[in-house]
Protein backbone atom coordinates (compact mmCIF):
# COMPACT_ATOMS: atom_id res chain seq x y z
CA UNK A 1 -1.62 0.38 8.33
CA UNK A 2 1.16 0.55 10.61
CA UNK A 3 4.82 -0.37 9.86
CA UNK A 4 5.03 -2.77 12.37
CA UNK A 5 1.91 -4.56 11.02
CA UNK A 6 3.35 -4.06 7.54
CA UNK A 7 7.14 -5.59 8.47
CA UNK A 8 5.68 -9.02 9.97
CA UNK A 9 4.01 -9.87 7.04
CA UNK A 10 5.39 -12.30 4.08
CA UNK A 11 6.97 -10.54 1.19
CA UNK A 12 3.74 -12.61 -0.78
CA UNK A 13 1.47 -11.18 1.28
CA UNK A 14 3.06 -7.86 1.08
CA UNK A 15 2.92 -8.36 -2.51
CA UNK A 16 -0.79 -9.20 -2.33
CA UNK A 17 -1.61 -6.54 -0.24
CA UNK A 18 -0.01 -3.84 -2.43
CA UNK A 19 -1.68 -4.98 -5.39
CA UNK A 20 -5.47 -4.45 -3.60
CA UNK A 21 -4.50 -1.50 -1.98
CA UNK A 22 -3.68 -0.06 -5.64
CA UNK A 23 -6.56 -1.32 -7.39
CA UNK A 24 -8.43 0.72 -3.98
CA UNK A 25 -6.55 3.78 -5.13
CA UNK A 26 -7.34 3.93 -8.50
CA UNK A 27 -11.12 3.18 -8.06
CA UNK A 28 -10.76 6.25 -5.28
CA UNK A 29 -9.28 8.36 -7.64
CA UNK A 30 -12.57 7.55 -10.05
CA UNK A 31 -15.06 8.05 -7.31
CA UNK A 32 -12.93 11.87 -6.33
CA UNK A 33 -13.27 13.04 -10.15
CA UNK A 34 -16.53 11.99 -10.19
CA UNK A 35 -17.76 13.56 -6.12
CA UNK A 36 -18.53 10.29 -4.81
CA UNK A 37 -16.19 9.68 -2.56
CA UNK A 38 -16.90 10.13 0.81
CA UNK A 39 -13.53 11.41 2.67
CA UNK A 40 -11.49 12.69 0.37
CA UNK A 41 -8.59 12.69 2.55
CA UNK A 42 -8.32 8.93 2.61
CA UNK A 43 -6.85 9.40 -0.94
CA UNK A 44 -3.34 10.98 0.84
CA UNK A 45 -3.87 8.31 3.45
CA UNK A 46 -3.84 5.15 0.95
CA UNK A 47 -0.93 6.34 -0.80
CA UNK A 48 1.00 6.53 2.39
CA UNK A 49 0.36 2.83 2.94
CA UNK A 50 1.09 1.90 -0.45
CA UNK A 51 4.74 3.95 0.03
CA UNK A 52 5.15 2.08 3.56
CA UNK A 53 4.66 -1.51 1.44
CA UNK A 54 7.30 -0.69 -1.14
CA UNK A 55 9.79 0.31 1.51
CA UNK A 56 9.06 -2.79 3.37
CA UNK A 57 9.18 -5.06 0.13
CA UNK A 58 12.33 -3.40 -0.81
CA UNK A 59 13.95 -3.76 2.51
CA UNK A 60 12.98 -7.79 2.56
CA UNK A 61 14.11 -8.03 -0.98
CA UNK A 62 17.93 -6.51 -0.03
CA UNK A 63 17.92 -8.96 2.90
CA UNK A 64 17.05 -11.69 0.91
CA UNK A 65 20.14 -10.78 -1.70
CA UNK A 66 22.87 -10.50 1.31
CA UNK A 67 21.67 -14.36 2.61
């Protein structure tokens, strides 16, 4: 995901969306351990996008304080 894609959505569908792409991380983590998992690289790739929705849920909940 891209942080322009990432800043026009909700902060509940941020919310949302951070949750799944967790629950995708952990299960990735599983299938690594265990030499399922296809391309491994996507690991470093998910928890990019996870850090990208924090900062983005972070920044809308400052903004939402200042109001």
């Amino acid at each position: 995901m891209k942080a322009p894609e990432i800043r026009e959505m909700t902060l509940d569908d941020l919310q949302l969306k951070l949750k799944e792409m967790s629950r995708e991380l952990f299960n990735a983590r599983f299938q690594h351990v265990a030499g399922q998992i296809d391309n491994p690289m996507k690991i470093p790739q998910m928890k990019k996008d996870i850090a990208r929705l924090k900062t983005v849920i972070r920044e809308k909940g400052m903004n939402k304080k200042r109001v």
